[in-house]
PDB file of N, CA and C in Angstrom:
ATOM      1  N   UNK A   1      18.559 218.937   3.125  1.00  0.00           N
ATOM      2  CA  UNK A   1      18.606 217.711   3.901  1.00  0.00           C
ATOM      3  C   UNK A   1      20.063 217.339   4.132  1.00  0.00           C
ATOM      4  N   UNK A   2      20.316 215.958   4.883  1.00  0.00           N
ATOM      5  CA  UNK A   2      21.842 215.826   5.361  1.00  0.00           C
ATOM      6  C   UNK A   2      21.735 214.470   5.550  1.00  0.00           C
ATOM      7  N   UNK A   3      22.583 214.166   5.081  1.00  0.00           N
ATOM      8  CA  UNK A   3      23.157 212.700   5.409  1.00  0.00           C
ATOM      9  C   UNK A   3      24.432 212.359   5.897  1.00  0.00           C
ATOM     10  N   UNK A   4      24.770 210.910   6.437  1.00  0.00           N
ATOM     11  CA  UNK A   4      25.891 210.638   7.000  1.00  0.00           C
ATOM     12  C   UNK A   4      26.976 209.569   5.938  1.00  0.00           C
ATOM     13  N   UNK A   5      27.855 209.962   5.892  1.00  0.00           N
ATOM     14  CA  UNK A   5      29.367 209.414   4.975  1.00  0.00           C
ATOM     15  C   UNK A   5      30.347 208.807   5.870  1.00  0.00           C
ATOM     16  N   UNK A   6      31.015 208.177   5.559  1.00  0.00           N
ATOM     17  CA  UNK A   6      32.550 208.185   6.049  1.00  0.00           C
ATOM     18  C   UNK A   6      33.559 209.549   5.905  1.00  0.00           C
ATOM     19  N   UNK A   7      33.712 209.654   6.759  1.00  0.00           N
ATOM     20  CA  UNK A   7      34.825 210.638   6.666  1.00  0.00           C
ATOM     21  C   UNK A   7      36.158 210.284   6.130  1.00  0.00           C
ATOM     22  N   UNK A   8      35.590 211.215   4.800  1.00  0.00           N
ATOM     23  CA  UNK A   8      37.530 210.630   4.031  1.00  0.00           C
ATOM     24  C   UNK A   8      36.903 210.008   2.919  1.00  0.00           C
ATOM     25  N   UNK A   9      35.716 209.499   3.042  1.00  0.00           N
ATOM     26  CA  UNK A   9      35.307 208.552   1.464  1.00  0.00           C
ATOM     27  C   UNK A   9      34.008 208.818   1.257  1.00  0.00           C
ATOM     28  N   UNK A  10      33.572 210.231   1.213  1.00  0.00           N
ATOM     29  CA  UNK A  10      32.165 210.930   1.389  1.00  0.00           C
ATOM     30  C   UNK A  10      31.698 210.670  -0.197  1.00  0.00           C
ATOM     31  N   UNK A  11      32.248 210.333  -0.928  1.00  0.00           N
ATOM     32  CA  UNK A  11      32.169 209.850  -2.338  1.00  0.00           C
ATOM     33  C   UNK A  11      31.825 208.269  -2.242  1.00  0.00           C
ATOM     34  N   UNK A  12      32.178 207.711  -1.698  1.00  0.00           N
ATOM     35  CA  UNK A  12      31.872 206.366  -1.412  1.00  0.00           C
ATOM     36  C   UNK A  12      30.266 205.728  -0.809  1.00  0.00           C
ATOM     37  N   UNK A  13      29.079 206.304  -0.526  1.00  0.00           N
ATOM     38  CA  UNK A  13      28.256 206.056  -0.398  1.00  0.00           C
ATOM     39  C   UNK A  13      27.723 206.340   1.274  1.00  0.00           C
ATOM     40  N   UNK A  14      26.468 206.156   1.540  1.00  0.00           N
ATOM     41  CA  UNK A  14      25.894 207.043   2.748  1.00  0.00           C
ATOM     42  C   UNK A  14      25.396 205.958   3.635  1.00  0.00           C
ATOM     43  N   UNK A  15      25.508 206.390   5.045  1.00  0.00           N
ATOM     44  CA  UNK A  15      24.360 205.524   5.962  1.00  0.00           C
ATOM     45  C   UNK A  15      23.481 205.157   5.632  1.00  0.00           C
ATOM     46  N   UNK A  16      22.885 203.974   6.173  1.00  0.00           N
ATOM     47  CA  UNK A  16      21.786 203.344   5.925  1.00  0.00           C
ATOM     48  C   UNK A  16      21.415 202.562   6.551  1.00  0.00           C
ATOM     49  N   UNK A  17      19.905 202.007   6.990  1.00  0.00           N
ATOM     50  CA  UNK A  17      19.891 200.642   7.987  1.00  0.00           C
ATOM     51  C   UNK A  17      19.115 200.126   7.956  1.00  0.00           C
ATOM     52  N   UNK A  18      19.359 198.907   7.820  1.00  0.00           N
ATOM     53  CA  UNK A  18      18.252 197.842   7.053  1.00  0.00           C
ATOM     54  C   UNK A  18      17.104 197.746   8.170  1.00  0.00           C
ATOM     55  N   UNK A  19      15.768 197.891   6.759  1.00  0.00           N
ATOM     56  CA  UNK A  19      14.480 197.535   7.618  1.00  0.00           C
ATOM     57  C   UNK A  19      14.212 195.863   7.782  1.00  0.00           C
ATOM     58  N   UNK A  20      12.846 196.266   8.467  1.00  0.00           N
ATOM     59  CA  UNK A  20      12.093 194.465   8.670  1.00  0.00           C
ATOM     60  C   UNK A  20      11.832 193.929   6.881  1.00  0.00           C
ATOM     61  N   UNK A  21      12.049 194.373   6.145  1.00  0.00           N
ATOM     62  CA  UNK A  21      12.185 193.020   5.060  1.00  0.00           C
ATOM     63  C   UNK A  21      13.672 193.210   4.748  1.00  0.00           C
ATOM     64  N   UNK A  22      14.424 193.806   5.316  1.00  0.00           N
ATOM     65  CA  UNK A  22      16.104 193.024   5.023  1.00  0.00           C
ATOM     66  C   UNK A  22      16.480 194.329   4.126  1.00  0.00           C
ATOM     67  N   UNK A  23      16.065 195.457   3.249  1.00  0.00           N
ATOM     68  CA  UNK A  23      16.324 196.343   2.493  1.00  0.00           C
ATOM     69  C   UNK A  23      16.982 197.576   3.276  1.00  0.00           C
ATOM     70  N   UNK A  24      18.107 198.033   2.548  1.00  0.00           N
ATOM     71  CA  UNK A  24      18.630 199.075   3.056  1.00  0.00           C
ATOM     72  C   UNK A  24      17.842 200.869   2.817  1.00  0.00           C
ATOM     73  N   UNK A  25      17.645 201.426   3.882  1.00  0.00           N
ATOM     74  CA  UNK A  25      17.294 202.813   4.253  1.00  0.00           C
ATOM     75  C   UNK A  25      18.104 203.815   4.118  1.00  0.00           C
ATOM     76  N   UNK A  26      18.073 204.486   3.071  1.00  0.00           N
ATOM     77  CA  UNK A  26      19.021 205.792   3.792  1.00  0.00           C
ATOM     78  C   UNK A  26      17.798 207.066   4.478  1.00  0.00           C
ATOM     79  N   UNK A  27      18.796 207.292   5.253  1.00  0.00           N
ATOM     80  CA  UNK A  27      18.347 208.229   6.232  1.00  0.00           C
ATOM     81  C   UNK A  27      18.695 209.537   5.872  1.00  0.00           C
ATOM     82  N   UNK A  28      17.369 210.132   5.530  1.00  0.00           N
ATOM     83  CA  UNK A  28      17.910 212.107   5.198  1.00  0.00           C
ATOM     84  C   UNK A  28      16.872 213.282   6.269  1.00  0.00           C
ATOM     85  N   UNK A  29      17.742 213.753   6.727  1.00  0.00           N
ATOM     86  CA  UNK A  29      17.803 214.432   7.885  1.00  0.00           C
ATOM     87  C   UNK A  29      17.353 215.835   7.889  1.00  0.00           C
ATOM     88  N   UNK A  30      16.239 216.431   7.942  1.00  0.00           N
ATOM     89  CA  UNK A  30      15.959 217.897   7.524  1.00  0.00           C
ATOM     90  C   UNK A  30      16.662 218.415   8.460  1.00  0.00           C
ATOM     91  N   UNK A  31      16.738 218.375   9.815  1.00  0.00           N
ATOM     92  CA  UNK A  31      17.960 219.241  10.519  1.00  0.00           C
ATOM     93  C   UNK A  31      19.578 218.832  11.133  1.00  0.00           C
ATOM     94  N   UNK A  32      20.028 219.742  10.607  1.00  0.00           N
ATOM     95  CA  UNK A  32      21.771 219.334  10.710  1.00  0.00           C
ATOM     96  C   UNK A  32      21.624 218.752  12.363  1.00  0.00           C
ATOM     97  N   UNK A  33      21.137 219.546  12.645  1.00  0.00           N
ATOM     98  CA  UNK A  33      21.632 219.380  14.486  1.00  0.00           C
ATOM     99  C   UNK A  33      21.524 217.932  14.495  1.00  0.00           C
ATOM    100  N   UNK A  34      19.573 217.439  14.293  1.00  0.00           N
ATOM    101  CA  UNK A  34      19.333 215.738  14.460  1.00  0.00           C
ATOM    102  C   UNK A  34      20.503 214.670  13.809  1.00  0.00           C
ATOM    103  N   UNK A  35      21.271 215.032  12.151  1.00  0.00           N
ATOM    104  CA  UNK A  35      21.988 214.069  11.682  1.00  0.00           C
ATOM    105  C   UNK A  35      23.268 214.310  12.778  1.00  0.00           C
ATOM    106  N   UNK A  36      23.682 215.552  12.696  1.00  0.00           N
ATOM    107  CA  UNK A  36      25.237 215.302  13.775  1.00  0.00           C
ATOM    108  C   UNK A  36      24.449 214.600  15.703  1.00  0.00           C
ATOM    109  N   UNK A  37      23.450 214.549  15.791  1.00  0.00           N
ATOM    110  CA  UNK A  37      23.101 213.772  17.120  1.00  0.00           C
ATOM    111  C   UNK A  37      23.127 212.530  17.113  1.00  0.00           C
ATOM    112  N   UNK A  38      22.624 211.882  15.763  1.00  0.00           N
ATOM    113  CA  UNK A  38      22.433 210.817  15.576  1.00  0.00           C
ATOM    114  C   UNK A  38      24.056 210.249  15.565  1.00  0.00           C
ATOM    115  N   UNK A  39      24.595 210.772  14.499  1.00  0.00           N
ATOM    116  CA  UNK A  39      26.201 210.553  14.344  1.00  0.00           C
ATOM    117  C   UNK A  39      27.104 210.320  15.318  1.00  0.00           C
ATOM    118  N   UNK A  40      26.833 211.732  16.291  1.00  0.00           N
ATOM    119  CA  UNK A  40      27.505 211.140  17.706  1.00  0.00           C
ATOM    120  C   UNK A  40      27.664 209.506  18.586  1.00  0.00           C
ATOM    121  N   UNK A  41      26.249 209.293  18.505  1.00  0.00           N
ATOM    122  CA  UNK A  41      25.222 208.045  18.855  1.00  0.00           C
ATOM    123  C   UNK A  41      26.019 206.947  18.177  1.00  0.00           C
ATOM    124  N   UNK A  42      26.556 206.736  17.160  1.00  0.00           N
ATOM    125  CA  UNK A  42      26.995 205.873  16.157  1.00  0.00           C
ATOM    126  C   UNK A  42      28.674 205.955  16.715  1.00  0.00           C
ATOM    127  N   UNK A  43      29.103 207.082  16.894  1.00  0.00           N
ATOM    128  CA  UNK A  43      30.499 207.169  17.230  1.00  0.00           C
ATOM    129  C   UNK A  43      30.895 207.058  18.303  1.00  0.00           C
ATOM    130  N   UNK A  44      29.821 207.127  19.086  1.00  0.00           N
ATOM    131  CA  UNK A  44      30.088 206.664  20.901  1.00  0.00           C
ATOM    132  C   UNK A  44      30.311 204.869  20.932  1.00  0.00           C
ATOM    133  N   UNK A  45      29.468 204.390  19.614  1.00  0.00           N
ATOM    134  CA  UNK A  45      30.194 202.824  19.646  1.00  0.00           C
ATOM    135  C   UNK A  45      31.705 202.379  19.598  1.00  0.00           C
ATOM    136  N   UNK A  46      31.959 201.585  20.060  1.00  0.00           N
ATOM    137  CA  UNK A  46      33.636 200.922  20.366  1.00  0.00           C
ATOM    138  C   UNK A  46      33.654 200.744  18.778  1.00  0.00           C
ATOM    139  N   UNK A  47      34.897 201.354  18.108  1.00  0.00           N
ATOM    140  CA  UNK A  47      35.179 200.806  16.576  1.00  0.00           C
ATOM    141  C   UNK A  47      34.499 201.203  15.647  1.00  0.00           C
ATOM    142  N   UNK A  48      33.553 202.369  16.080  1.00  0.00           N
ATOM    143  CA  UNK A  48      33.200 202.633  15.026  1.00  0.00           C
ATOM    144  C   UNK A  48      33.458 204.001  13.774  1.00  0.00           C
ATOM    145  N   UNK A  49      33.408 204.090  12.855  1.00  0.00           N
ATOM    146  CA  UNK A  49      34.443 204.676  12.204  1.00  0.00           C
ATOM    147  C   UNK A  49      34.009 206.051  12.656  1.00  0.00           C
ATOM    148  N   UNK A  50      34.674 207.110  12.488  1.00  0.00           N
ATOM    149  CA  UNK A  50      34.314 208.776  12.407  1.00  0.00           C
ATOM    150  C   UNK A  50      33.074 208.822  11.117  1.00  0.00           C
ATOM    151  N   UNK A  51      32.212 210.054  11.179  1.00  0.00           N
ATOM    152  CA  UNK A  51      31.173 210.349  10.124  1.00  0.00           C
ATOM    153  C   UNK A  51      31.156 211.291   9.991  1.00  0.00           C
ATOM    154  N   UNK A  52      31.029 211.440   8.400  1.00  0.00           N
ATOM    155  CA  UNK A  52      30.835 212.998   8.268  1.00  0.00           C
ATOM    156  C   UNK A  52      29.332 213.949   8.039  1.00  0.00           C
ATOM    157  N   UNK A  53      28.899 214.634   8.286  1.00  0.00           N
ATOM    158  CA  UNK A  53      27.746 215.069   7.974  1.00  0.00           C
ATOM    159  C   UNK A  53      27.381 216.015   6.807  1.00  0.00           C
ATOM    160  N   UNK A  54      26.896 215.078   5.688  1.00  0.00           N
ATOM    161  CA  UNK A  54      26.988 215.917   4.043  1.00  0.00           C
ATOM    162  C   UNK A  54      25.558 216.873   3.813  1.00  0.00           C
ATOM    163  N   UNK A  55      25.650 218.085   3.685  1.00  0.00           N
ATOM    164  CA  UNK A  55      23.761 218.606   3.287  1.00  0.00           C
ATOM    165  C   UNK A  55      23.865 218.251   1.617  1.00  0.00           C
ATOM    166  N   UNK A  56      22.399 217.861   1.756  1.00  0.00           N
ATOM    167  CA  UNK A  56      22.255 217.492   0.120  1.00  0.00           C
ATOM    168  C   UNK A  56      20.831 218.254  -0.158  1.00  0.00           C
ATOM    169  N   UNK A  57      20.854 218.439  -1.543  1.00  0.00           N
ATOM    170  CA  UNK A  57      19.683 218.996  -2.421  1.00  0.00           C
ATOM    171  C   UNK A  57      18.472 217.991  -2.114  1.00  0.00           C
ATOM    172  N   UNK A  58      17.503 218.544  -1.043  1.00  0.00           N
ATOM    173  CA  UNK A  58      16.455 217.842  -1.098  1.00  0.00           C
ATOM    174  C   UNK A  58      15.669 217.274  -2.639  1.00  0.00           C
ATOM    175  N   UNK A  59      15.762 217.665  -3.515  1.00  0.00           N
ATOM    176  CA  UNK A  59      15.082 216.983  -4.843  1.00  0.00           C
ATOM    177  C   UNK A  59      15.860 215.967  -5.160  1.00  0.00           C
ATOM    178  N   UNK A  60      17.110 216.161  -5.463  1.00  0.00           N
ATOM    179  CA  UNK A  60      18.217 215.888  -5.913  1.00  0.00           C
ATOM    180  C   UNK A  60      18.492 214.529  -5.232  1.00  0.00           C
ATOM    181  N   UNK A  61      18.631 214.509  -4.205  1.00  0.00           N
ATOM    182  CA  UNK A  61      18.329 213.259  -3.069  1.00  0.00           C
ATOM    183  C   UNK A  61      17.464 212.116  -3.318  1.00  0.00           C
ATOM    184  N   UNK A  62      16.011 212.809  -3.378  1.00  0.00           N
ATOM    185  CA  UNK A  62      14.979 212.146  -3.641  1.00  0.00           C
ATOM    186  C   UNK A  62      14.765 211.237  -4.621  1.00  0.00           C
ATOM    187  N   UNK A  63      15.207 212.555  -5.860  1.00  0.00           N
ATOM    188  CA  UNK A  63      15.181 211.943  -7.197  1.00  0.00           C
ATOM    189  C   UNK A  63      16.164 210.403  -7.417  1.00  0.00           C
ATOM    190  N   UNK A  64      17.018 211.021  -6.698  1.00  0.00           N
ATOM    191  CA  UNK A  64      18.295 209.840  -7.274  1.00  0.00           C
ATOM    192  C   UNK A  64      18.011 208.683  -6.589  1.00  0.00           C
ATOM    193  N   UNK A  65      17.409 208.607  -5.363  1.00  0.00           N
ATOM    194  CA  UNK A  65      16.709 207.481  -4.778  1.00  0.00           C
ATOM    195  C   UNK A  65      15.742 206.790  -5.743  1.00  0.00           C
ATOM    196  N   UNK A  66      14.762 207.392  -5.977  1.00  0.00           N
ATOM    197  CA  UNK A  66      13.654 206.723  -6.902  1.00  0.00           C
ATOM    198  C   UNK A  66      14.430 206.439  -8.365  1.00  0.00           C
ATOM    199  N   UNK A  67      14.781 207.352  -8.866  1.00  0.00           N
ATOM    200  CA  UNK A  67      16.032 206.468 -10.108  1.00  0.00           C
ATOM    201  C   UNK A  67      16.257 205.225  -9.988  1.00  0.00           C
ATOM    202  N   UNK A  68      17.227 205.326  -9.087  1.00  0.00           N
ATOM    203  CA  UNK A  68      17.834 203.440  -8.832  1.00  0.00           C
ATOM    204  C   UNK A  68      17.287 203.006  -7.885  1.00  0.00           C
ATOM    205  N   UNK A  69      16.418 202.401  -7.085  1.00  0.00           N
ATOM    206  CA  UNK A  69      15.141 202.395  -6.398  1.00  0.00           C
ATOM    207  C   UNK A  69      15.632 201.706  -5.378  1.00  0.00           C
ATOM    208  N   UNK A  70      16.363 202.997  -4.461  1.00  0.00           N
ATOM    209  CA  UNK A  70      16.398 203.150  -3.135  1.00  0.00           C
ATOM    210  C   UNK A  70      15.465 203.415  -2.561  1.00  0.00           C
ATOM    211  N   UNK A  71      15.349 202.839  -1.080  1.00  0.00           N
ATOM    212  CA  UNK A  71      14.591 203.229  -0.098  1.00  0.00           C
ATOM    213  C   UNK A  71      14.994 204.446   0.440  1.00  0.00           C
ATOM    214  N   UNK A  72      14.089 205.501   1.115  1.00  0.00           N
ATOM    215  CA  UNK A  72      14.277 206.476   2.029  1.00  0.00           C
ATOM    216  C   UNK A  72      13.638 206.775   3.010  1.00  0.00           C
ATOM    217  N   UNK A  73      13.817 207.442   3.895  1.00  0.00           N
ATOM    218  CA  UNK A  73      13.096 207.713   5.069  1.00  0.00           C
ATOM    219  C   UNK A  73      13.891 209.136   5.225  1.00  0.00           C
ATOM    220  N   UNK A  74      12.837 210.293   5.405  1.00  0.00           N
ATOM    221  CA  UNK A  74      12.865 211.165   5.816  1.00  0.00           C
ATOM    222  C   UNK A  74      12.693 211.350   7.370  1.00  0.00           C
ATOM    223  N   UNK A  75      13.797 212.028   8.196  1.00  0.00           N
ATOM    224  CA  UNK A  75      13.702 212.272   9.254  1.00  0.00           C
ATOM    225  C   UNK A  75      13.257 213.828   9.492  1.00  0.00           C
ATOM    226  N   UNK A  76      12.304 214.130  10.172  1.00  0.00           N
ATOM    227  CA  UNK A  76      12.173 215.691  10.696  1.00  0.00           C
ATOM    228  C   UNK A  76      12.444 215.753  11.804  1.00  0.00           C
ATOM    229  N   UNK A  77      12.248 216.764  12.502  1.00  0.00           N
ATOM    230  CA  UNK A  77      12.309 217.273  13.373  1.00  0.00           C
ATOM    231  C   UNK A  77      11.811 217.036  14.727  1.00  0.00           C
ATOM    232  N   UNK A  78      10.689 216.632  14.382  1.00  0.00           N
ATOM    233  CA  UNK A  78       9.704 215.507  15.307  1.00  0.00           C
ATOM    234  C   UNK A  78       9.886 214.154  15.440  1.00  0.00           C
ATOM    235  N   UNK A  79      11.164 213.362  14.705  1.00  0.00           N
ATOM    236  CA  UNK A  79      11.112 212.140  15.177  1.00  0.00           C
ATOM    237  C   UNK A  79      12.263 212.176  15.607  1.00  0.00           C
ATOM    238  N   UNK A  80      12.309 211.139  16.485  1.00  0.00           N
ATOM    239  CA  UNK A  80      13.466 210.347  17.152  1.00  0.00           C
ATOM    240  C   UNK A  80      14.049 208.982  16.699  1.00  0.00           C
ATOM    241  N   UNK A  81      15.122 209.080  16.382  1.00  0.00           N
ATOM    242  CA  UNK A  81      15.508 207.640  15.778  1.00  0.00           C
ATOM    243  C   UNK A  81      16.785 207.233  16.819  1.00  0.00           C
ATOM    244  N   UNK A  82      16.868 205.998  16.600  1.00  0.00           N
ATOM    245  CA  UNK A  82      18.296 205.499  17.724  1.00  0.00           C
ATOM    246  C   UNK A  82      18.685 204.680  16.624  1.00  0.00           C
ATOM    247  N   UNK A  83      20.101 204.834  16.833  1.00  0.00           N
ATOM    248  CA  UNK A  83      20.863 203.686  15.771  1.00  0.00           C
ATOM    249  C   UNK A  83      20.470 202.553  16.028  1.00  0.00           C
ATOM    250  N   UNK A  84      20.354 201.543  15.104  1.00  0.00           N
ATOM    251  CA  UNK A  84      20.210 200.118  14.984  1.00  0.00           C
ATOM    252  C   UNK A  84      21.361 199.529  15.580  1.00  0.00           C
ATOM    253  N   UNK A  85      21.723 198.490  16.274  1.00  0.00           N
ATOM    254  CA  UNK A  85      22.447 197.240  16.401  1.00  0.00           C
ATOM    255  C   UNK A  85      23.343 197.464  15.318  1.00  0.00           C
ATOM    256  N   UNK A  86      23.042 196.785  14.395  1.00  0.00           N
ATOM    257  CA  UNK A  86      23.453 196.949  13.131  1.00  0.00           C
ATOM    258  C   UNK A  86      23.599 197.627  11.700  1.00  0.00           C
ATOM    259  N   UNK A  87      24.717 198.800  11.599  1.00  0.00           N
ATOM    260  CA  UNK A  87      24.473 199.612  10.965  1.00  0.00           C
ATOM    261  C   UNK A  87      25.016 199.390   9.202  1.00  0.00           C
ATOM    262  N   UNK A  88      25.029 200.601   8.381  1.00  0.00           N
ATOM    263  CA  UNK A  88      25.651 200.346   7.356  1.00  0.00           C
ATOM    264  C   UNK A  88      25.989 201.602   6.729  1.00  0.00           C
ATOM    265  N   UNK A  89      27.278 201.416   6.192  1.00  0.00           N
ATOM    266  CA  UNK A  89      27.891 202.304   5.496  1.00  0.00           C
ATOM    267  C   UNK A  89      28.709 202.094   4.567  1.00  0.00           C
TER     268      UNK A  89
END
């Protein structure tokens, strides 16, 4: 899977975007192509920072979500997502 960072502070924590009860999403991406499309999408905004695109250990991901009880949303291949208004990183 793949997620999106800051470029330069990929240690610093991942995209995410708050749902309808106000909680933050991270978004993990089974194909590279969809996270760097999405990314583009985000960087075509005025000001918005560069992103980097990290692959991560699908378990590993998962797990560490449910640990400290993050939300997730798996993206495949079949969906389409558009950045939010309002993003987070």
């Amino acid at each position: 899977m793949y997620i999106l960072t800051l470029e330069g502070r990929e240690d610093q924590g991942a995209y995410s975007v708050t749902n309808e009860e106000g909680r933050q999403v991270l978004y993990l991406f089974e194909e590279e192509d969809d996270c760097d499309r999405f990314a583009m999408m985000l960087e075509e905004r005025e000001n918005h920072p560069d992103l980097n695109v990290i692959e991560v250990d699908d378990n590993l991901i998962v797990k560490t979500c449910q640990l400290h009880g993050y939300e997730y949303a798996v993206i495949t291949g079949n969906d389409l997502v558009i950045p939010p208004e309002n993003d987070n990183l």
